[in-house]
Every structure is written in structure tokens, then in C-alpha cells.
C-alpha atoms as a PDB file:
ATOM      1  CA  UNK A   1      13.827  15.366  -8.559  1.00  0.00           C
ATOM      2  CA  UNK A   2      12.069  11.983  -9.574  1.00  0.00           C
ATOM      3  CA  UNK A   3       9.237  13.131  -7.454  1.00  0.00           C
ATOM      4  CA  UNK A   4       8.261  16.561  -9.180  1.00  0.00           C
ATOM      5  CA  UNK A   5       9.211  14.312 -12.648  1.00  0.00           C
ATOM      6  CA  UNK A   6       6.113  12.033 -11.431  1.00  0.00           C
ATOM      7  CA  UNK A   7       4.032  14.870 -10.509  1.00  0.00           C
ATOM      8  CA  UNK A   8       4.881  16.792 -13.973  1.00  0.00           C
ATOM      9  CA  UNK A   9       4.168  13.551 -15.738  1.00  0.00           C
ATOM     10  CA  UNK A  10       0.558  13.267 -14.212  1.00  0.00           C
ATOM     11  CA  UNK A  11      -0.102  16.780 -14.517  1.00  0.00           C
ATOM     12  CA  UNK A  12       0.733  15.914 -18.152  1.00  0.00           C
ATOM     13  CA  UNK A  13      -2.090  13.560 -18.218  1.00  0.00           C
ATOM     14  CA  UNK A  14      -4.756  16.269 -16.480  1.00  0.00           C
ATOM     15  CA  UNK A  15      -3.440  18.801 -19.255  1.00  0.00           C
ATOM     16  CA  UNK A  16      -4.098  16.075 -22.397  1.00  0.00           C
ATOM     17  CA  UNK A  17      -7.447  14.848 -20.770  1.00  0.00           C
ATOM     18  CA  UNK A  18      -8.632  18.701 -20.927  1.00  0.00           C
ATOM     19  CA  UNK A  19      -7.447  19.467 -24.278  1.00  0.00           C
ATOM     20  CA  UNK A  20     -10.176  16.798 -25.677  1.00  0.00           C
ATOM     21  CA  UNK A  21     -12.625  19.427 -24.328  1.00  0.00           C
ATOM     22  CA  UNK A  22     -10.911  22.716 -25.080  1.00  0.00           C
ATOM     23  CA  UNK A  23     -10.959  24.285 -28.184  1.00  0.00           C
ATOM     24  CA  UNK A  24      -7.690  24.660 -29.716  1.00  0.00           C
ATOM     25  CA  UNK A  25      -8.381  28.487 -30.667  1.00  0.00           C
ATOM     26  CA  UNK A  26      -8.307  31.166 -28.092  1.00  0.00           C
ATOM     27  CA  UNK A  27     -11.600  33.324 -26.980  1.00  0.00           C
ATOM     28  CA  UNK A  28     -11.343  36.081 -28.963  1.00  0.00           C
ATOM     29  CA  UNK A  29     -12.602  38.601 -26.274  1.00  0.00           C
ATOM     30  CA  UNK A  30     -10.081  36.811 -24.009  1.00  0.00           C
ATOM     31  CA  UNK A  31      -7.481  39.122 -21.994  1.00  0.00           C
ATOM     32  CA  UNK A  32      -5.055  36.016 -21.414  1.00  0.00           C
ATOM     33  CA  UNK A  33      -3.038  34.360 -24.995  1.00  0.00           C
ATOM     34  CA  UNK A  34      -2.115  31.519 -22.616  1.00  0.00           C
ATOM     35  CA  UNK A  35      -4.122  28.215 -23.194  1.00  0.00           C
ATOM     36  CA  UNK A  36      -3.882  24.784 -21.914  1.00  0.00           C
ATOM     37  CA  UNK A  37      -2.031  23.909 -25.193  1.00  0.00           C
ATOM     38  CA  UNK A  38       0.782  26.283 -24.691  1.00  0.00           C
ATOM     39  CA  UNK A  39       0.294  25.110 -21.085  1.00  0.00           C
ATOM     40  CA  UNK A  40       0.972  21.433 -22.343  1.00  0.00           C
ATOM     41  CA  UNK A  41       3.939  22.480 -24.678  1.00  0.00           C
ATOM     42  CA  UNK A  42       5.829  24.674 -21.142  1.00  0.00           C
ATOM     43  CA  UNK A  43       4.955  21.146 -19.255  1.00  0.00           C
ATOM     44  CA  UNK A  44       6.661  18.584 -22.107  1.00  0.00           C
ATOM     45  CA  UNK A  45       9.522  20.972 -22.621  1.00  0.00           C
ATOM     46  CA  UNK A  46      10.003  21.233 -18.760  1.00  0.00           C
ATOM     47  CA  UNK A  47      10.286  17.157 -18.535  1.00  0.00           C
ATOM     48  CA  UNK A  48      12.576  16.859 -21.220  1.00  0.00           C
ATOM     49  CA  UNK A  49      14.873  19.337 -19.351  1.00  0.00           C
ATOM     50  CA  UNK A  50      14.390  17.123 -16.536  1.00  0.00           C
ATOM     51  CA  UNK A  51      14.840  13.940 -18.287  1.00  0.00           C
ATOM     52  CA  UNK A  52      18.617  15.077 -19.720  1.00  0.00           C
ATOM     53  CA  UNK A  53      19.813  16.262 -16.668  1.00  0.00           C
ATOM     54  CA  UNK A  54      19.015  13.005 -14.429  1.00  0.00           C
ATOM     55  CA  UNK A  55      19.962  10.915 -16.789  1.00  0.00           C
ATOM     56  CA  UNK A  56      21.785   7.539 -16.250  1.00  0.00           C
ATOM     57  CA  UNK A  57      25.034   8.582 -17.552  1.00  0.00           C
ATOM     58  CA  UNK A  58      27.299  11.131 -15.804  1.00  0.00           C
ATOM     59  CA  UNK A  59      28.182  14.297 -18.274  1.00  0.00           C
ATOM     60  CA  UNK A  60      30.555  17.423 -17.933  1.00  0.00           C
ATOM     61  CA  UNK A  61      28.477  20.827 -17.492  1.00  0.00           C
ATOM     62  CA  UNK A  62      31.678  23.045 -17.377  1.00  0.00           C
ATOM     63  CA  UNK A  63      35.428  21.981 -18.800  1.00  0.00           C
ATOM     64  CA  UNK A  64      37.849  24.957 -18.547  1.00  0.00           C
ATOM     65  CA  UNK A  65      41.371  24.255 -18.967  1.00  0.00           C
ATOM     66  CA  UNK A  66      43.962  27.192 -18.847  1.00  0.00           C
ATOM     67  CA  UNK A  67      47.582  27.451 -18.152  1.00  0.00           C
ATOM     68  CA  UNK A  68      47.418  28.105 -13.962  1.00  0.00           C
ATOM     69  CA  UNK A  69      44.065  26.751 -13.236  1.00  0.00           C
ATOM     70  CA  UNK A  70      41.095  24.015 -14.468  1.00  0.00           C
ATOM     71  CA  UNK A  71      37.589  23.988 -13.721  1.00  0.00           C
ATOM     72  CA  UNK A  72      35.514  21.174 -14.279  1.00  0.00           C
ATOM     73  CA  UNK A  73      32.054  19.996 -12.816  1.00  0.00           C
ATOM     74  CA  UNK A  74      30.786  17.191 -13.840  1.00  0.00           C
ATOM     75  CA  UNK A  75      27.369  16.132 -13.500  1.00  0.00           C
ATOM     76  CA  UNK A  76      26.225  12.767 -12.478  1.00  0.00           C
END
């Protein structure tokens, strides 16, 4: 998991490196809506997801209580 983190982080850097030579508006005869800034946005939002879930201190994902049974997993 820390691996693809280090990847996404460098692929971070490639994305803001490009966007100084991008133009933030799409080409208006363009087929595609995606552009490297959305690009950027999917990649920070992706880290972040990554970030909370290997972080340092262990959380509960699921904590189900009923009278005959209890479910609990608990992420570390």
C-alpha cells in the first residue's frame, strides 16, 4: 500500500509539472471533458483515501451489536 502511495505521490508531481503547460480550459472541438486538472483532482482525492485508511491509529470500520450476535472489524 505505501508503495502505490509513493507512486501516486510522484505521479502527483508529473500531473502539477504539466498543468504549468496546459491550459486550464478544455479544446472546444475536443471529444474527451477529461483534463489533466480533473486528472489531478481523481489523483489527490485517491491519496487522501489512502492516507485515512493506513493511518497510524487503529479504527472500527463495522460495530454491530444485537441481542444473539456482534460483528466488529476493526481496522489497524
Amino acid at each position: 500500500m505505501y508503495i502505490f502511495e509513493e507512486l501516486l505521490d510522484c505521479f502527483l508531481d508529473l500531473l502539477t509539472v504539466l498543468c504549468f503547460f496546459v491550459t486550464k480550459v478544455p479544446e472546444p472541438n475536443s471529444s474527451s471533458r477529461i483534463t489533466i486538472y480533473s486528472i489531478k483532482a481523481l489523483v489527490i482525492i485517491v491519496m487522501k483515501l489512502l492516507d485515512s485508511l493506513t493511518g497510524d491509529e487503529p479504527y472500527d470500520l463495522v460495530d454491530i451489536t444485537t441481542d444473539k450476535a456482534k460483528v466488529l472489524i476493526k481496522v489497524r
